[in-house]
Protein backbone atom coordinates (compact mmCIF):
# COMPACT_ATOMS: atom_id res chain seq x y z
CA UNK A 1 153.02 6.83 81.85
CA UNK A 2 151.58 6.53 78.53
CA UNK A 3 147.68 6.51 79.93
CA UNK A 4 148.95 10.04 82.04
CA UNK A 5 150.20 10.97 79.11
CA UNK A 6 146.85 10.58 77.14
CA UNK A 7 144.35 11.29 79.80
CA UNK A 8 146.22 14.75 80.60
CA UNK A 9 146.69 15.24 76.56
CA UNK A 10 142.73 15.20 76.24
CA UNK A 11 141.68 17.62 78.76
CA UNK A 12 144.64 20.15 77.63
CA UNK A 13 143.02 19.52 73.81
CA UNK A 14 139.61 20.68 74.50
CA UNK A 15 140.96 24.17 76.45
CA UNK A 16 143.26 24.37 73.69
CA UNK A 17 140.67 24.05 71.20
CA UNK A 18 138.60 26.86 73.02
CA UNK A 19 141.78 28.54 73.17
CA UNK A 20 142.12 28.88 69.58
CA UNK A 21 139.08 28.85 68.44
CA UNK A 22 138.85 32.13 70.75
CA UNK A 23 142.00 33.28 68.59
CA UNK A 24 140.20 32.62 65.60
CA UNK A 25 137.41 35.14 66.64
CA UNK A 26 140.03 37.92 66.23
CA UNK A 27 139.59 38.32 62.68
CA UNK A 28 136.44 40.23 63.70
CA UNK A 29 138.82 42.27 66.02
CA UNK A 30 140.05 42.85 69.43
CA UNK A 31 136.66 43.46 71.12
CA UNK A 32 134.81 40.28 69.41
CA UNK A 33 138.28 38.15 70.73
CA UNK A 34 137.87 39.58 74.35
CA UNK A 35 133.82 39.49 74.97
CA UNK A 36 134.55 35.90 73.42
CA UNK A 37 137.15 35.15 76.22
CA UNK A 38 135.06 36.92 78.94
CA UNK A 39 132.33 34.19 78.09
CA UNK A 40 134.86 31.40 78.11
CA UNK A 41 136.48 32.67 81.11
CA UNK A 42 133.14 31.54 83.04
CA UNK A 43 133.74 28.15 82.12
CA UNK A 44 137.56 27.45 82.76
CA UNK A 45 138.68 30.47 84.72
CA UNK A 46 136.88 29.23 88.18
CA UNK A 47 139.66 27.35 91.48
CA UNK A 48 138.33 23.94 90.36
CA UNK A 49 138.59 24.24 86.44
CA UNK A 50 141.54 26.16 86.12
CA UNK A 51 143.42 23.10 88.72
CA UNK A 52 142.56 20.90 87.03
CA UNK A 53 144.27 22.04 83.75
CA UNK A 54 147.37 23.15 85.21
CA UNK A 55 147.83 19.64 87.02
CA UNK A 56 146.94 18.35 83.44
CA UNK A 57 149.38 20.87 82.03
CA UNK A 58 152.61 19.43 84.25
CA UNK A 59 151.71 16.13 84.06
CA UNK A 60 151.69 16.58 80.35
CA UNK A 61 155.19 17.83 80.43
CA UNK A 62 156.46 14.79 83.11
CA UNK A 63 155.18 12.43 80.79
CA UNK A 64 156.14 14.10 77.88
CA UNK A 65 159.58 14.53 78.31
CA UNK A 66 159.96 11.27 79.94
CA UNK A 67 158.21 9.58 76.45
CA UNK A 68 160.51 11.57 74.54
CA UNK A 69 163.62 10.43 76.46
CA UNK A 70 162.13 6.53 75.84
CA UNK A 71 161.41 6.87 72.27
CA UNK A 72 163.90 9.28 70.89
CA UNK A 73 165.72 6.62 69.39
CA UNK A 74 163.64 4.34 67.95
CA UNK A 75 161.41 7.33 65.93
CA UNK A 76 161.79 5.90 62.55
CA UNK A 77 159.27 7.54 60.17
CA UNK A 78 158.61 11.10 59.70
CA UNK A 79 155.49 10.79 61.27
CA UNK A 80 157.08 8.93 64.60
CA UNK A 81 159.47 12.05 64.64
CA UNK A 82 157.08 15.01 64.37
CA UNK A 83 155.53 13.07 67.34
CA UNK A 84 158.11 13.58 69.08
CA UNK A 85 159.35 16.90 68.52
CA UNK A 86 156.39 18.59 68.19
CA UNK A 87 155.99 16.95 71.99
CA UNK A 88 159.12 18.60 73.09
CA UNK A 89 158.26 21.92 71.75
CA UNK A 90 154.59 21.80 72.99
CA UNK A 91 156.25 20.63 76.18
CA UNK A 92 158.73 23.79 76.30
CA UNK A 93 156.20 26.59 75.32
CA UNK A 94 153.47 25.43 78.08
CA UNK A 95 156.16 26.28 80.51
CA UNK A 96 157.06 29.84 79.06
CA UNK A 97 153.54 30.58 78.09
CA UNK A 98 151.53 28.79 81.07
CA UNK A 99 154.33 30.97 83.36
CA UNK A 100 154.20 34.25 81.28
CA UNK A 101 150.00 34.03 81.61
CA UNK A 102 150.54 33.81 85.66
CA UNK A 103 153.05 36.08 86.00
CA UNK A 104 151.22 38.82 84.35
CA UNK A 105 147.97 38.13 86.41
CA UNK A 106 149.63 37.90 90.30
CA UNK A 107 152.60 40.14 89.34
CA UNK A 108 151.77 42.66 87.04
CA UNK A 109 148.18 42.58 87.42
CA UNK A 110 147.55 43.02 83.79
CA UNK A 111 144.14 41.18 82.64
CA UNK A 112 145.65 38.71 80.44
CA UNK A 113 143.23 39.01 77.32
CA UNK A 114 144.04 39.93 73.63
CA UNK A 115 146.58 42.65 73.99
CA UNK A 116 148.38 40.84 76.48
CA UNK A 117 148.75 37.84 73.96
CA UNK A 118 149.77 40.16 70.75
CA UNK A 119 151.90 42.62 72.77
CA UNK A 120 155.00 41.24 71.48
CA UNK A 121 153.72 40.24 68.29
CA UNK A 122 153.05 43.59 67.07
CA UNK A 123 156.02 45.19 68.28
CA UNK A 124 159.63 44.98 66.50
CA UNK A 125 162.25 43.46 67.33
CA UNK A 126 160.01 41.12 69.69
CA UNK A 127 157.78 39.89 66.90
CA UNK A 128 160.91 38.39 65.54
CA UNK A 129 160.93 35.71 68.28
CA UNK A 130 156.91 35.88 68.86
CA UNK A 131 155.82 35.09 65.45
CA UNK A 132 157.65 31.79 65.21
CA UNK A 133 157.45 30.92 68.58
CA UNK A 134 153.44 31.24 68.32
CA UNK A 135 153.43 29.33 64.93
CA UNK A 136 155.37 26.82 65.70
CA UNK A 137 153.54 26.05 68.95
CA UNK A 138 149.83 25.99 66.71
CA UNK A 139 151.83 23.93 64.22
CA UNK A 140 152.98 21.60 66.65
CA UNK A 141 150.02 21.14 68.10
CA UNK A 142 147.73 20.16 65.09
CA UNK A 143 151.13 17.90 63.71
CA UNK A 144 150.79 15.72 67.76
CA UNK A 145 147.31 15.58 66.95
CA UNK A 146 147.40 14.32 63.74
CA UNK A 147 150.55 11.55 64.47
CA UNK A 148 148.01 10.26 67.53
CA UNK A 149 145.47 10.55 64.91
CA UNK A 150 147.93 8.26 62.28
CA UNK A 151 148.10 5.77 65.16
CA UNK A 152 144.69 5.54 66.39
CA UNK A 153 142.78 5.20 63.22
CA UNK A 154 142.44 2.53 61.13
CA UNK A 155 139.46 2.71 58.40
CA UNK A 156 139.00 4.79 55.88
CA UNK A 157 137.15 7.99 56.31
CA UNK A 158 135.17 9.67 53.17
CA UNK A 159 137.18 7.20 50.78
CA UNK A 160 140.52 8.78 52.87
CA UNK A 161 143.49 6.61 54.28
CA UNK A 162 145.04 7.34 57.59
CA UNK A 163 147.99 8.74 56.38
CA UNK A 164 145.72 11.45 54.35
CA UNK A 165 143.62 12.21 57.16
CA UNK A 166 147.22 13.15 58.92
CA UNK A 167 148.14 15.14 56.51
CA UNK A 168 144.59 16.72 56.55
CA UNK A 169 144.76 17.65 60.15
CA UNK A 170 147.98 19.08 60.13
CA UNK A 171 147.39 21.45 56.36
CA UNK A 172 144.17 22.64 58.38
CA UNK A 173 146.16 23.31 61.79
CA UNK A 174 148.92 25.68 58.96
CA UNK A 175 145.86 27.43 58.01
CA UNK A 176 143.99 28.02 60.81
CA UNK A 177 147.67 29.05 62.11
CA UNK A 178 148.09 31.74 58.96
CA UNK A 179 144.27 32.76 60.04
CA UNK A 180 144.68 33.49 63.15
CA UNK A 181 147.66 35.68 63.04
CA UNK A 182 145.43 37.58 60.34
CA UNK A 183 143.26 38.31 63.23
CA UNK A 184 146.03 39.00 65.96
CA UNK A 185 147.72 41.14 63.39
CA UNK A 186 144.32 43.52 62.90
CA UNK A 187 144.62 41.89 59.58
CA UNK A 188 148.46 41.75 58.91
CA UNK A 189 148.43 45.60 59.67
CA UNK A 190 149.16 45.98 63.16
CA UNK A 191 147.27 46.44 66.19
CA UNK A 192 147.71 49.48 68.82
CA UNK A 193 148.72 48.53 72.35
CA UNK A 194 146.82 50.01 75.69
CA UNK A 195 149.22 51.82 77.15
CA UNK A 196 149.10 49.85 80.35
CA UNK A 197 150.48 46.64 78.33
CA UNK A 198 153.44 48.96 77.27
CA UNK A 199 155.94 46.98 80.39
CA UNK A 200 155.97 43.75 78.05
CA UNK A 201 157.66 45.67 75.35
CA UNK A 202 159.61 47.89 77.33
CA UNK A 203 158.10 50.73 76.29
């Protein structure tokens, strides 16, 4: 379960990494973010690509939830619990989001790119349940990374411990988090949705 768990952890990690690193372009607004995705698109949106990371993605969630069941109660440190939490959470969003991406391609037949993405977070009242639930998910992701990283590592790295290198990954996954909703924010300011993205704010 563990060796699932892992193998289907690293294949999710580099999409996710293209994934937000696609976010990140947004700070140089909505048209740099979506020729960025068209690009990527040609890598992981193809039937053999795009299988393979949805098997990965429910395998990820099997496992997970099954390794959070097992270990639950023996999470000691503050590390071993972010672990697992963040888990859960990253666990509970792939099945909203992951869902929410597919329904709007084969049901609404919206193309799923930037405005589709900050729909609800630029709208009120919806960005009161969009901004945390994005942050916490980028959060979560950096702080699994960096308790794998914690148990992985062992030497020093540029005169740093373990424990600091942790702590590095997850302070860099907070910023990158606070930079990327500069970008999906039009730089905190707001961006102005298509009108044909107006269903997922009821508008």
């Amino acid at each position: 379960m563990k060796q699932l768990h892992y193998v289907s952890g690293l294949i999710i990690t580099l999409f996710i990494g293209l994934h937000l690193f696609n976010h990140a372009c947004s700070v140089f607004g909505a048209k740099m973010h979506i020729e960025m995705m068209s690009g990527l698109r040609l890598f992981y949106r193809n039937i053999f690509i795009e299988s393979i990371l949805l098997g990965a993605v429910l395998v990820q969630i099997i496992s997970g939830i099954k390794l959070f069941k097992t270990y639950k109660k023996t999470a000691i440190s503050s590390f071993d619990k972010l672990h697992l939490w963040s888990g859960l959470y990253l666990a509970a969003f792939f099945v909203i989001h992951v869902g929410a991406v597919l329904g709007g391609r084969f049901f609404l037949n919206l193309d799923t790119n930037f405005y589709f993405g900050v729909a609800g977070l630029n709208t009120f009242p919806f960005n009161l349940f969009f901004i945390p639930y994005y942050a916490i998910a980028i959060i979560s992701f950096f702080g699994h990374i960096a308790c794998i990283h914690l148990k992985k590592m062992k030497h020093l790295f540029f005169g740093f411990t373990p424990n600091k290198q942790s702590k590095a990954i997850l302070i860099f996954g907070v910023c990158l988090t606070i930079l990327i909703f500069y970008g999906l924010t039009n730089h905190f300011k707001g961006v102005k949705i298509p009108k044909e993205y107006n269903i997922l704010i009821a508008k």
